[in-house]
Protein backbone atom coordinates (compact mmCIF):
# COMPACT_ATOMS: atom_id res chain seq x y z
CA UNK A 1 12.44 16.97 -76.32
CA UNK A 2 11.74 13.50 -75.86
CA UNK A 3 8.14 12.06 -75.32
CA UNK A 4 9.27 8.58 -73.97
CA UNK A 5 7.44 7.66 -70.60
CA UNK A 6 9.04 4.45 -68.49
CA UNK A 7 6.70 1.58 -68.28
CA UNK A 8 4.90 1.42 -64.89
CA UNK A 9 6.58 -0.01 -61.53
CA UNK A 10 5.87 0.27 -58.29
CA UNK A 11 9.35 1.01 -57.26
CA UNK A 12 11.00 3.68 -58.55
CA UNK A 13 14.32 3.04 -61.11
CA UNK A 14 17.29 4.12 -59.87
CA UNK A 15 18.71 4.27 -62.98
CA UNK A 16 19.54 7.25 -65.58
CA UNK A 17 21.36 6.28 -68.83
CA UNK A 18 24.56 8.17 -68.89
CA UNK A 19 25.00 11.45 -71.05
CA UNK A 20 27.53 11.22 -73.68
CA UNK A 21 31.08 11.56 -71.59
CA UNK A 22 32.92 15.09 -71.72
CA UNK A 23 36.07 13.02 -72.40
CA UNK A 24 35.01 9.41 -73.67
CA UNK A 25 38.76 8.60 -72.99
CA UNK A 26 38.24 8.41 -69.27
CA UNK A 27 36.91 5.59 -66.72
CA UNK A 28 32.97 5.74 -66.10
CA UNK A 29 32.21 6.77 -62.59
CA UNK A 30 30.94 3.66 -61.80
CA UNK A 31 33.82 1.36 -63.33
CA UNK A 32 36.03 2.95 -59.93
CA UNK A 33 33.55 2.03 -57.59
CA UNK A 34 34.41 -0.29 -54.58
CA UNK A 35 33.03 -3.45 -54.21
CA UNK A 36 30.63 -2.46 -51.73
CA UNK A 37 29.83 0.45 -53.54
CA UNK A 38 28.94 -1.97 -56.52
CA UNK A 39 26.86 -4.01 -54.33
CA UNK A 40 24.91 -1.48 -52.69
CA UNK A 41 24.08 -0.39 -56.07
CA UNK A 42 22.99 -3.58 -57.39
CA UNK A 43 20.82 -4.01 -54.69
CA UNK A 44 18.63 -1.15 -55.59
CA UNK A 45 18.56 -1.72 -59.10
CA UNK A 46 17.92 -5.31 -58.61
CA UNK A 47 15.01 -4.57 -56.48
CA UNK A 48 13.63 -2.20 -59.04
CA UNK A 49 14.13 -5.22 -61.60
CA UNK A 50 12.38 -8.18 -59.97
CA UNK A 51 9.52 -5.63 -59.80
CA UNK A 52 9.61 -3.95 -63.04
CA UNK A 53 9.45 -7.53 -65.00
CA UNK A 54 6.88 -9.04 -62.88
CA UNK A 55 4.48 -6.18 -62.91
CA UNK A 56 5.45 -5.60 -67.16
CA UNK A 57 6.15 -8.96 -68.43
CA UNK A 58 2.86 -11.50 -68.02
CA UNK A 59 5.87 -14.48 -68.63
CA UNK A 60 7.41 -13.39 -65.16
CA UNK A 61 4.09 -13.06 -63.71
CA UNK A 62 3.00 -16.36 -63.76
CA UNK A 63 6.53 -18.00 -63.15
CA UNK A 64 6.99 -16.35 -60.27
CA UNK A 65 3.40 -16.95 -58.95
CA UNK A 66 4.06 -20.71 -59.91
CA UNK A 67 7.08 -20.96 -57.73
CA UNK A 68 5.30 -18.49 -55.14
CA UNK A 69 7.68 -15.86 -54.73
CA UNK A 70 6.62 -12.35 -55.11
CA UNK A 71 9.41 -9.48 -55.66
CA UNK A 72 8.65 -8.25 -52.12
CA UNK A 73 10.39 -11.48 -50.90
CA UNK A 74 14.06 -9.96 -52.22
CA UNK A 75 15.01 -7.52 -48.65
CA UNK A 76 19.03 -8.34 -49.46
CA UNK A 77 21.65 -9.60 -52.42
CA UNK A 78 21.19 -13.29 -51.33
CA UNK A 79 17.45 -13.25 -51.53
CA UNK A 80 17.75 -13.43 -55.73
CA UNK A 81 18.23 -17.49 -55.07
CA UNK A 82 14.38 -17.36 -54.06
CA UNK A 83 13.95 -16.50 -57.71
CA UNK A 84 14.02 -19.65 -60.32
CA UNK A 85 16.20 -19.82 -63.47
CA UNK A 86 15.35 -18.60 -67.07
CA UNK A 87 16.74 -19.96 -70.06
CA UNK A 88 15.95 -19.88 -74.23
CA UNK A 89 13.18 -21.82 -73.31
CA UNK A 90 11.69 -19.57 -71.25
CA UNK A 91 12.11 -16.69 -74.30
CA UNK A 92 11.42 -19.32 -76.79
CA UNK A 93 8.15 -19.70 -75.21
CA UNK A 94 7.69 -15.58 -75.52
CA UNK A 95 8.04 -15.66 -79.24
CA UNK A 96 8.35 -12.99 -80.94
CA UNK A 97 6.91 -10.05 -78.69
CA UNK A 98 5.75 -11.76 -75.12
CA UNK A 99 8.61 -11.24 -72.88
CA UNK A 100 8.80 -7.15 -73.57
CA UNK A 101 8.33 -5.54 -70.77
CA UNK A 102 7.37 -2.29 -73.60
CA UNK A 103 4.62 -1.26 -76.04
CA UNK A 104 6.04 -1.50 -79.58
CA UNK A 105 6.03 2.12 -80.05
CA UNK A 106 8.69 2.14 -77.52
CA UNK A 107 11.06 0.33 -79.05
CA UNK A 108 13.82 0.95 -80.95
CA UNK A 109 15.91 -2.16 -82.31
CA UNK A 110 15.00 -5.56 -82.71
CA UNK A 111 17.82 -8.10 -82.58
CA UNK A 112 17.50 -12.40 -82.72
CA UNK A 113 19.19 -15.30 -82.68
CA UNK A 114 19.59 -17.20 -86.04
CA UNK A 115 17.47 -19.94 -84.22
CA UNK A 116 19.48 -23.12 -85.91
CA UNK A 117 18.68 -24.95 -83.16
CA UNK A 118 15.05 -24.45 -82.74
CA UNK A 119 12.62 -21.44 -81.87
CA UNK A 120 14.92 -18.20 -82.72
CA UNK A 121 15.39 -15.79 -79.48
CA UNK A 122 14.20 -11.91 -80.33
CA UNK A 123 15.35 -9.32 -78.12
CA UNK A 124 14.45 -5.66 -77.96
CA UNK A 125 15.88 -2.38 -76.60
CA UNK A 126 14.59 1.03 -76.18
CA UNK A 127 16.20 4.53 -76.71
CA UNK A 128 17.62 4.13 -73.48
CA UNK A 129 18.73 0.56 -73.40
CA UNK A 130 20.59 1.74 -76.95
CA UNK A 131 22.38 4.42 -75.07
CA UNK A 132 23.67 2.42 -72.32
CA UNK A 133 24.57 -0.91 -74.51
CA UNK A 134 26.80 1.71 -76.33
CA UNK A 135 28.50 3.09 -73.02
CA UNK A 136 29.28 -0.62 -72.08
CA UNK A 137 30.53 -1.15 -75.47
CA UNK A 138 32.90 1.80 -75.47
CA UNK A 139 33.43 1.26 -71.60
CA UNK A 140 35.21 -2.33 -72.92
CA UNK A 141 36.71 -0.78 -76.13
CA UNK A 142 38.41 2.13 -73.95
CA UNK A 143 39.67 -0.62 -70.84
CA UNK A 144 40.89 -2.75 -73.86
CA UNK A 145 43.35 -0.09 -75.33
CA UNK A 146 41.06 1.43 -78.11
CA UNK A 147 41.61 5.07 -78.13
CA UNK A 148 39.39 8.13 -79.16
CA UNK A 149 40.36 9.53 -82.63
CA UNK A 150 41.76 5.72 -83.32
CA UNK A 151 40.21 3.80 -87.12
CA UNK A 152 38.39 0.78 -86.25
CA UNK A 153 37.98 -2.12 -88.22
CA UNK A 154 34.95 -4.08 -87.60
CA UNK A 155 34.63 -7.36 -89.25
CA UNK A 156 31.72 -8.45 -86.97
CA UNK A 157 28.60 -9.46 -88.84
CA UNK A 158 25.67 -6.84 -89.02
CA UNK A 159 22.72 -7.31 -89.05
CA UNK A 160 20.20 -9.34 -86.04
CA UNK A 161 23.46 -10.89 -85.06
CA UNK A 162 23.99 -8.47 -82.03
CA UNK A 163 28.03 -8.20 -82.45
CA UNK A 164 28.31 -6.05 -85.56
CA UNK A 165 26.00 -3.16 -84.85
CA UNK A 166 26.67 -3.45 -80.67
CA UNK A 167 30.44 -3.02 -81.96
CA UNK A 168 29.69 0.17 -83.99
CA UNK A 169 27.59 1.97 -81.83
CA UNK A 170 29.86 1.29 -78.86
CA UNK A 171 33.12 1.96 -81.14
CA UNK A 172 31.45 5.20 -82.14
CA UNK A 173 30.44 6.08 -78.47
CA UNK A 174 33.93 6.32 -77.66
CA UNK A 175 34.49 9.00 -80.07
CA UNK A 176 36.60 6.31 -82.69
CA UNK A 177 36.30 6.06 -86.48
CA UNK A 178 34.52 3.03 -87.44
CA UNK A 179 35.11 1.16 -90.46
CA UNK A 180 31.83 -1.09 -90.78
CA UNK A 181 32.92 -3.63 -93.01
CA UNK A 182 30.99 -6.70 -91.64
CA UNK A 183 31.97 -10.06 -91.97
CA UNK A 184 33.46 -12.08 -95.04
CA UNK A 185 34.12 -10.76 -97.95
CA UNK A 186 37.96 -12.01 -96.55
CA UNK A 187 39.89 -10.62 -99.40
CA UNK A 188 38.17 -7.27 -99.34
CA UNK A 189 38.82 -6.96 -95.83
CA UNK A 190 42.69 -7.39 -96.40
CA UNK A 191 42.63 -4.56 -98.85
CA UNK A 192 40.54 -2.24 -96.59
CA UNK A 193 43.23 -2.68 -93.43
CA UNK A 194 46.43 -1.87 -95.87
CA UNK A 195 44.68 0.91 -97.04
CA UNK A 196 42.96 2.60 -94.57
CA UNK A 197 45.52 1.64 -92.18
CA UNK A 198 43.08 1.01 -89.15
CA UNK A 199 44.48 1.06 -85.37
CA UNK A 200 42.04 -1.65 -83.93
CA UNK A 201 39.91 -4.74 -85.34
CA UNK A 202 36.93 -6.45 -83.65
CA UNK A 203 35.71 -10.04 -84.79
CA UNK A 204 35.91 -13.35 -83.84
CA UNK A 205 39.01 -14.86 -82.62
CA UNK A 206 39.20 -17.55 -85.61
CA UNK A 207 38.04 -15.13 -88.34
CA UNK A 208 41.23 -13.02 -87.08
CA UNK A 209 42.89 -15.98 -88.30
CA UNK A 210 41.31 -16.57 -91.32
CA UNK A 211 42.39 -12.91 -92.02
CA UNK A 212 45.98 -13.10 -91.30
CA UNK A 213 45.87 -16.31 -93.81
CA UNK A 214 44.45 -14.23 -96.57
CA UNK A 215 47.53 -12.11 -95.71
CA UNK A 216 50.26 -14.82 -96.32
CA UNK A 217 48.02 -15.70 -99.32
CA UNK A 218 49.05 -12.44 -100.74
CA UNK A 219 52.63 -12.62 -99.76
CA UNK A 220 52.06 -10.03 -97.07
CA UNK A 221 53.36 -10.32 -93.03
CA UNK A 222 50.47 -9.92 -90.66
CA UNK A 223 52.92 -8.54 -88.93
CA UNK A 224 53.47 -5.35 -91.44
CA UNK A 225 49.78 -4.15 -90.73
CA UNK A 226 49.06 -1.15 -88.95
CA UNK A 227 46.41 -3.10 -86.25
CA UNK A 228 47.88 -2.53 -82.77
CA UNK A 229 44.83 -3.64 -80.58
CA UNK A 230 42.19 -6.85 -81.35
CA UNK A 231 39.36 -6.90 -79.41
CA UNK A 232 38.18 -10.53 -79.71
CA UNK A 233 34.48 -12.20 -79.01
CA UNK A 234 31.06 -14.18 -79.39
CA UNK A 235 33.56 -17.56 -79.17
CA UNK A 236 35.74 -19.33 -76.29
CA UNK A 237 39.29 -19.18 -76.95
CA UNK A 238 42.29 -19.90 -75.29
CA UNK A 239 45.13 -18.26 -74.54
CA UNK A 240 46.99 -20.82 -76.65
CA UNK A 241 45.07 -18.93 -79.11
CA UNK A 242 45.80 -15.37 -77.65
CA UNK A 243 49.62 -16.35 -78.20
CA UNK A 244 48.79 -17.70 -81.64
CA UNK A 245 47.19 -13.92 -83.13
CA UNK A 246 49.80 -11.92 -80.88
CA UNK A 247 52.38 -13.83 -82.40
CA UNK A 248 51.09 -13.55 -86.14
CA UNK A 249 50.59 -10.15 -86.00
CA UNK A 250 53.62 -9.35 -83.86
CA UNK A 251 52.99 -6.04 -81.48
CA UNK A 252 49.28 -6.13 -81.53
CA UNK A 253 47.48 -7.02 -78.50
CA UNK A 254 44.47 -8.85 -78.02
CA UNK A 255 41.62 -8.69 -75.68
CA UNK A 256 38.62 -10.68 -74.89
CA UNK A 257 34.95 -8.85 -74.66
CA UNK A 258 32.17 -11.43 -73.71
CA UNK A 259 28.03 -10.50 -74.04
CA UNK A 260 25.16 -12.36 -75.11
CA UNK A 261 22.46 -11.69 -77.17
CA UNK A 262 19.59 -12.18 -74.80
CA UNK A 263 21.26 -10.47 -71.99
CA UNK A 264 22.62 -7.32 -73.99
CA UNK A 265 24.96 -8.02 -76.68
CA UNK A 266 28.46 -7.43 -76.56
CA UNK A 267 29.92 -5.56 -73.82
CA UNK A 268 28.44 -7.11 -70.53
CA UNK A 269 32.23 -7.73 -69.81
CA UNK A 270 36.01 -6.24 -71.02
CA UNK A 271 39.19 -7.52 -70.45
CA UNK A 272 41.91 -4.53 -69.64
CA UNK A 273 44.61 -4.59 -72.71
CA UNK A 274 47.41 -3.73 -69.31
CA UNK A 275 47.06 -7.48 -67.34
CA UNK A 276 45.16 -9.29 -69.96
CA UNK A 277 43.98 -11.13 -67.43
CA UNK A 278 40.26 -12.13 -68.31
CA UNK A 279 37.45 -10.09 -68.44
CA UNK A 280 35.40 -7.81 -65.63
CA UNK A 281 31.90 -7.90 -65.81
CA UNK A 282 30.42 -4.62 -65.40
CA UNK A 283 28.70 -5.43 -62.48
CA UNK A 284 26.66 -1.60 -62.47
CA UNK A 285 24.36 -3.27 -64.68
CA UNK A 286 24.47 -7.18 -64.08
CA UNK A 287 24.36 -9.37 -61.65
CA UNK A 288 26.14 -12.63 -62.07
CA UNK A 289 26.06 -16.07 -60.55
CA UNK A 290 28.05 -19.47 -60.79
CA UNK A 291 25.65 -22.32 -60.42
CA UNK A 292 26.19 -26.09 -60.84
CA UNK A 293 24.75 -27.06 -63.95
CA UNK A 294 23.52 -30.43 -62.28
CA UNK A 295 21.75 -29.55 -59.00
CA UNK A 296 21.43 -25.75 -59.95
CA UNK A 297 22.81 -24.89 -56.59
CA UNK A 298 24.88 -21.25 -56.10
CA UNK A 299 28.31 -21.79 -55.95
CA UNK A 300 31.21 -19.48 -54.30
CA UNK A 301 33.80 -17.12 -56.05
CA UNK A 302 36.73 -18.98 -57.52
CA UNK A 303 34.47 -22.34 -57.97
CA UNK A 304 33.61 -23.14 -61.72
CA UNK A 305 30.42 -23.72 -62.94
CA UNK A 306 27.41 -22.53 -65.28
CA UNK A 307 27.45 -18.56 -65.48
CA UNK A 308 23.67 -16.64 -64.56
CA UNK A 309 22.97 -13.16 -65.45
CA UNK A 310 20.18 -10.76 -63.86
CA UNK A 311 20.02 -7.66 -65.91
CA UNK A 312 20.30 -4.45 -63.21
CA UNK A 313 19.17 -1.74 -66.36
CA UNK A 314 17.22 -2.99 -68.92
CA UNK A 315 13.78 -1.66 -69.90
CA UNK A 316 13.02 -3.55 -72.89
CA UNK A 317 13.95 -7.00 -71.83
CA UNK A 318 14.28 -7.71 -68.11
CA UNK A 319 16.62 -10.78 -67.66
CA UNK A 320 16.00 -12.27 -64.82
CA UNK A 321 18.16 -15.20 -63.55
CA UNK A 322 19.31 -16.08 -66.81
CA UNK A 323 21.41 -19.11 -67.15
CA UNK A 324 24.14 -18.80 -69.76
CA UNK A 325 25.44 -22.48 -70.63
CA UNK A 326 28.67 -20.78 -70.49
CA UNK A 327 30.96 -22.45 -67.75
CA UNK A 328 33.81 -20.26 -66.45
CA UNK A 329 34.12 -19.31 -62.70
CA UNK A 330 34.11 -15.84 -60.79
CA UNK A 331 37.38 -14.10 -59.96
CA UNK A 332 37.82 -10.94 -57.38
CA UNK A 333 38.74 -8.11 -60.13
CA UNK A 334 42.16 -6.54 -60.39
CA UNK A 335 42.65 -3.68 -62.82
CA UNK A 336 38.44 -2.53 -61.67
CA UNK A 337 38.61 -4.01 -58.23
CA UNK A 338 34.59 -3.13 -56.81
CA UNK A 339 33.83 -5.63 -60.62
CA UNK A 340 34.83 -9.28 -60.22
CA UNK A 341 36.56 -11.23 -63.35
CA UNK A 342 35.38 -14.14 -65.48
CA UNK A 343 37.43 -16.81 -65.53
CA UNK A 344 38.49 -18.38 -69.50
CA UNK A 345 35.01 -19.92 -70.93
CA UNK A 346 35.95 -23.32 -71.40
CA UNK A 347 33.09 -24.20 -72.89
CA UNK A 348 29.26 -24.11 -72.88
CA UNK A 349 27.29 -27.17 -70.70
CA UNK A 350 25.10 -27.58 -74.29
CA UNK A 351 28.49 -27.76 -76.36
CA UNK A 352 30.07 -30.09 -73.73
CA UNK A 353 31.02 -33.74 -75.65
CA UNK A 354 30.51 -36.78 -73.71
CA UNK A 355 32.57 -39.60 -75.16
CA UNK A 356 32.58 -43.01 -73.36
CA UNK A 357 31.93 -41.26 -70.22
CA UNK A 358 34.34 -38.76 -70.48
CA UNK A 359 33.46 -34.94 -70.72
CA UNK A 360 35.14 -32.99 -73.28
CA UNK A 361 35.03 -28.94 -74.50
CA UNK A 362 36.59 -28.22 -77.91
CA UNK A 363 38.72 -25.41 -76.49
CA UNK A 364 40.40 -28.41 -74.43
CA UNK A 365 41.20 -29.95 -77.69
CA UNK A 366 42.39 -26.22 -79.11
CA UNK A 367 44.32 -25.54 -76.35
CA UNK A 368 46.66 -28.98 -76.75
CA UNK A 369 46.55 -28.62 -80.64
CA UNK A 370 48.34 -24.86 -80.68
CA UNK A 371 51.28 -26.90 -77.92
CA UNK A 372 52.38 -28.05 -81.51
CA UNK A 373 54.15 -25.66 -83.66
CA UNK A 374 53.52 -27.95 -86.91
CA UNK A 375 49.93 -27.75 -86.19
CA UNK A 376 47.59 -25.25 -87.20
CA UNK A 377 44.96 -23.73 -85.61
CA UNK A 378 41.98 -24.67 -87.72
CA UNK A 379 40.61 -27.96 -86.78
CA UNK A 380 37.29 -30.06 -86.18
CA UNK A 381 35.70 -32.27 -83.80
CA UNK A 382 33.92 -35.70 -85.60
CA UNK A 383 31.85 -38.07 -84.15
CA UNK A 384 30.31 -41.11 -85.39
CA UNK A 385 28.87 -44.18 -84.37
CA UNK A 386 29.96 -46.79 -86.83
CA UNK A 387 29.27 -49.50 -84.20
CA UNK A 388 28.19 -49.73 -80.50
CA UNK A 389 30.81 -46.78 -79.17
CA UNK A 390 31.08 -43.29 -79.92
CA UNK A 391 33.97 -42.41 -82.02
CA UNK A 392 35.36 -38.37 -82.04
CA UNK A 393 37.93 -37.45 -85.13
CA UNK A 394 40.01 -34.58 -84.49
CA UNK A 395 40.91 -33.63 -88.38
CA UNK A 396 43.36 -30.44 -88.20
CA UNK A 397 45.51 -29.09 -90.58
CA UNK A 398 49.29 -28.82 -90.33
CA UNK A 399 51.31 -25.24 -91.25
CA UNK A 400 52.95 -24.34 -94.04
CA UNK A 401 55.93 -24.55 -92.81
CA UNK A 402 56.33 -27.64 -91.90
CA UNK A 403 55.91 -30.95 -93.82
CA UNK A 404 53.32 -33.68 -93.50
CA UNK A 405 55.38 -36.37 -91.34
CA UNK A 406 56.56 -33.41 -89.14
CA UNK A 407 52.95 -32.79 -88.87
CA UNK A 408 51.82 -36.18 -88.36
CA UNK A 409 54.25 -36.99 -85.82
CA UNK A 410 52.91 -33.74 -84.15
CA UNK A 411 49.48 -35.69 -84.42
CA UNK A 412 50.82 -38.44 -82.50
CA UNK A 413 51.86 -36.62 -79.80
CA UNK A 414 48.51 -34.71 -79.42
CA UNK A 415 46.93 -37.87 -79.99
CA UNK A 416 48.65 -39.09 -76.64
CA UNK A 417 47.96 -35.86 -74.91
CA UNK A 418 44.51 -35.73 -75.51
CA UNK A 419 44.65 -39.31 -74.22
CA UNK A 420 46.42 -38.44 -71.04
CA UNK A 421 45.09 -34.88 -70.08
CA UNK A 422 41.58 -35.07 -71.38
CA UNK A 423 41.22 -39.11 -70.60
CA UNK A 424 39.47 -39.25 -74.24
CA UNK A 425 40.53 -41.72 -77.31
CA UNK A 426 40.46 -40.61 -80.53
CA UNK A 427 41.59 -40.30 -84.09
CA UNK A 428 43.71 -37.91 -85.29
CA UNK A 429 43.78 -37.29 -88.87
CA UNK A 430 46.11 -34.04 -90.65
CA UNK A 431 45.54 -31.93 -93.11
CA UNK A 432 46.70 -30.23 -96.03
CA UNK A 433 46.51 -26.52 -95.75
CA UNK A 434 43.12 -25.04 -96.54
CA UNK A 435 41.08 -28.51 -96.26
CA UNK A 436 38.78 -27.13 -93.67
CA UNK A 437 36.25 -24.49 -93.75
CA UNK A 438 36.79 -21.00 -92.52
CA UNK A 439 35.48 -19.13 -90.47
CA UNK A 440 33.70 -15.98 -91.11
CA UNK A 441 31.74 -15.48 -87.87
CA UNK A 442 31.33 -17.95 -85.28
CA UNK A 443 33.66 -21.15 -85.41
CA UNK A 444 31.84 -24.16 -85.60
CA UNK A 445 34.28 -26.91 -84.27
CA UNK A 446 31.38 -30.01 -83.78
CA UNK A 447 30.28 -32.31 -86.44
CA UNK A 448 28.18 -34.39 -84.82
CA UNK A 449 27.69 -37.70 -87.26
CA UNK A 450 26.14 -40.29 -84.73
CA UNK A 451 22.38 -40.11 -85.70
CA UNK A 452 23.01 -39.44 -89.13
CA UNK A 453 24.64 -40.96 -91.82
CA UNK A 454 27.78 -38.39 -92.61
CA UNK A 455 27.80 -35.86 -95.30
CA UNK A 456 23.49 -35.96 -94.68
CA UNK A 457 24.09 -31.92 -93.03
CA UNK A 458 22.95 -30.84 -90.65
């Protein structure tokens, strides 16, 4: 029997962690809720939230106190805009242990960012937060097309990157077989999906790529594998790119599943492998928000702006407010009407280029790239200063197929594109095959030059 005791609230949760599923290939309960059935529920566990974290987490304490507003103030769903914003600064500032709302001994797994730009992030879950991270994870994998019995491939990383051992657990959850080979290692991961013949992969979108090239390397179709469902995340992509796997590796189909680190993981939102028609947040457990990421003012469904998460569940690590950078906009749900839809993620406001005035997201520059069959998908973003303007360099490689003054002709025309549609000048320079690095994990499509002389790193 277990000896775990909740930390100490004055309201009571509302919460139990569900009990592994009778048949893990059926809809959750609470996935088939109506909308106000969802928001009724939030409401309760939202008002056990507000007070758990202020009265466990000293960081909460004293924001809230600074901006006078006490968790008594929150009588209705609207009331959370009386609450400010948290960010990674606010966790930053919490480093390593201050913003658990737990005693060590409570804890279970520790998880953090790989902090390359500053402080690293550390986030922490208990037994129970373990059990329903999985439940959300297999809740996605299930709504995505992944079936119980199925082999799973997983080629996300492991380790304090949350993806690879969020995608097991959930994977396993849902009663699959899970193949845990991590990320790189490209060739090895070829040989492990012709012989174990898996039904389903999970990685990035690009490293998907950067497998189905290791493929043709070998003289092998993509399209001869036995993978019939891709569940794709922890990077913005674009359904350019959706058609560009689908149509490498023929029948398979590929969903999106979106999470963060500091609000879960993986698994805060699944896109249904029927409509493909973006992701529903599971709204049982979080709370979202669109703000403007200017004037930090709440926005309506439909209207785009920066995503904010308040975590309805977690014991660990309340989130409170938590503002994303992700842009993408809310959209009424369809396939799980009571849980609304993200719109694509075109980008993150800390990602976001400005170039002579003009405001640019790489997955603009992806999605007019794959509009040219000679081009390939694996490109990058340069920018320099060599005298009083910005400069941005789009270098991207051409296909195999075609040669380099199809290619380059290609470049001219998404050279005038990205000139017309984006309003942004630029260079285009193409590629041989293979020039650029490849993913293994997270793309990185920015090589930011202008402070540094290039080739100086980082």
């Amino acid at each position: 029997m277990s000896t775990y005791k909740a930390p100490p609230c004055s309201v009571e949760n509302p919460y139990t962690p569900p009990a592994k599923p009778a048949d893990p290939g059926s809809p959750d309960a609470e996935e088939l809720m109506s909308r106000d059935q969802i928001e009724s529920l939030q409401f309760e566990r939202l008002r056990w939230s507000l007070h758990y974290a202020y009265e466990n987490v000293a960081a909460y304490k004293e924001l809230y106190d600074e901006h006078d507003v006490h968790p008594g103030d929150f009588k209705e769903l609207d009331d959370l805009k009386l609450f400010p914003y948290t960010d990674k600064e606010f966790l930053r500032k919490a480093y390593p242990f201050k913003a658990f709302a737990v005693p060590m001994s409570d804890l279970r797994r520790i998880h953090a960012s790989s902090g390359t730009t500053g402080q690293p992030t550390v986030v922490g879950y208990t037994e129970n937060d373990l059990t329903t991270w999985a439940s959300l994870v297999a809740r996605c994998f299930r709504f995505s097309g992944i079936k119980p019995g199925q082999k799973v491939h997983n080629a996300y990383g492991y380790g304090l990157f949350t993806g690879g051992l969020g995608a097991h657990a959930g994977a396993e959850r849902l009663g699959t077989a899970v193949i845990p080979m991590s990320g790189g290692q490209t060739e090895k991961q070829i040989q492990l999906i012709r012989d174990f013949e898996p039904d389903a992969i999970l990685s990035t979108p690009t490293y998907l790529l950067t497998i189905a090239d290791g493929f043709r390397k070998l003289g092998i179709d993509p399209k001869e594998t036995s993978l019939k469902t891709a569940v794709l995340g922890a990077e913005p992509w674009t359904e350019e790119m959706r058609h560009e796997i689908e149509k490498t590796f023929g029948t398979l189909k590929a969903c999106d599943i979106y999470g963060l680190s500091e609000v879960m993981g993986p698994g805060v939102a699944g896109e249904s492998g029927e409509t493909q028609d973006g992701s529903h947040l599971w709204e049982d457990h979080f709370r979202p928000e669109i703000i403007d990421p200017f004037d930090d003012t709440v926005l309506d469904v439909g209207r785009p702006g920066e995503l904010v998460f308040t975590s309805l569940t977690k014991e660990a690590l309340p989130i409170i407010r938590y503002r994303t950078h992700d842009l993408t906009r809310l959209l009424p749900g369809t396939q799980r009407p009571g849980h609304r839809r993200l719109g694509r993620i075109t980008g993150r406001s800390d990602d976001m280029i400005i170039l002579r005035g003009v405001n640019l997201f790489p997955s603009q520059v992806e999605e007019l790239a794959l509009q040219q069959p000679e081009l390939s998908p694996h490109f990058a973003l340069e920018l320099t200063r060599p005298g009083r303007m910005d400069e941005m360099t789009v270098r991207i490689e051409r296909r195999e197929d075609a040669t380099m003054q199809q290619a380059e002709d290609a470049g001219k025309r998404l050279l005038h594109d990205i000139k017309t549609k984006i309003g942004s000048s630029c260079r285009i320079e193409v590629l041989d095959p293979d020039i650029l690095p490849r993913s293994v994990g997270k793309i990185r499509r920015i090589y930011d030059y202008r402070n540094k002389p290039k080739g100086t790193g980082e």
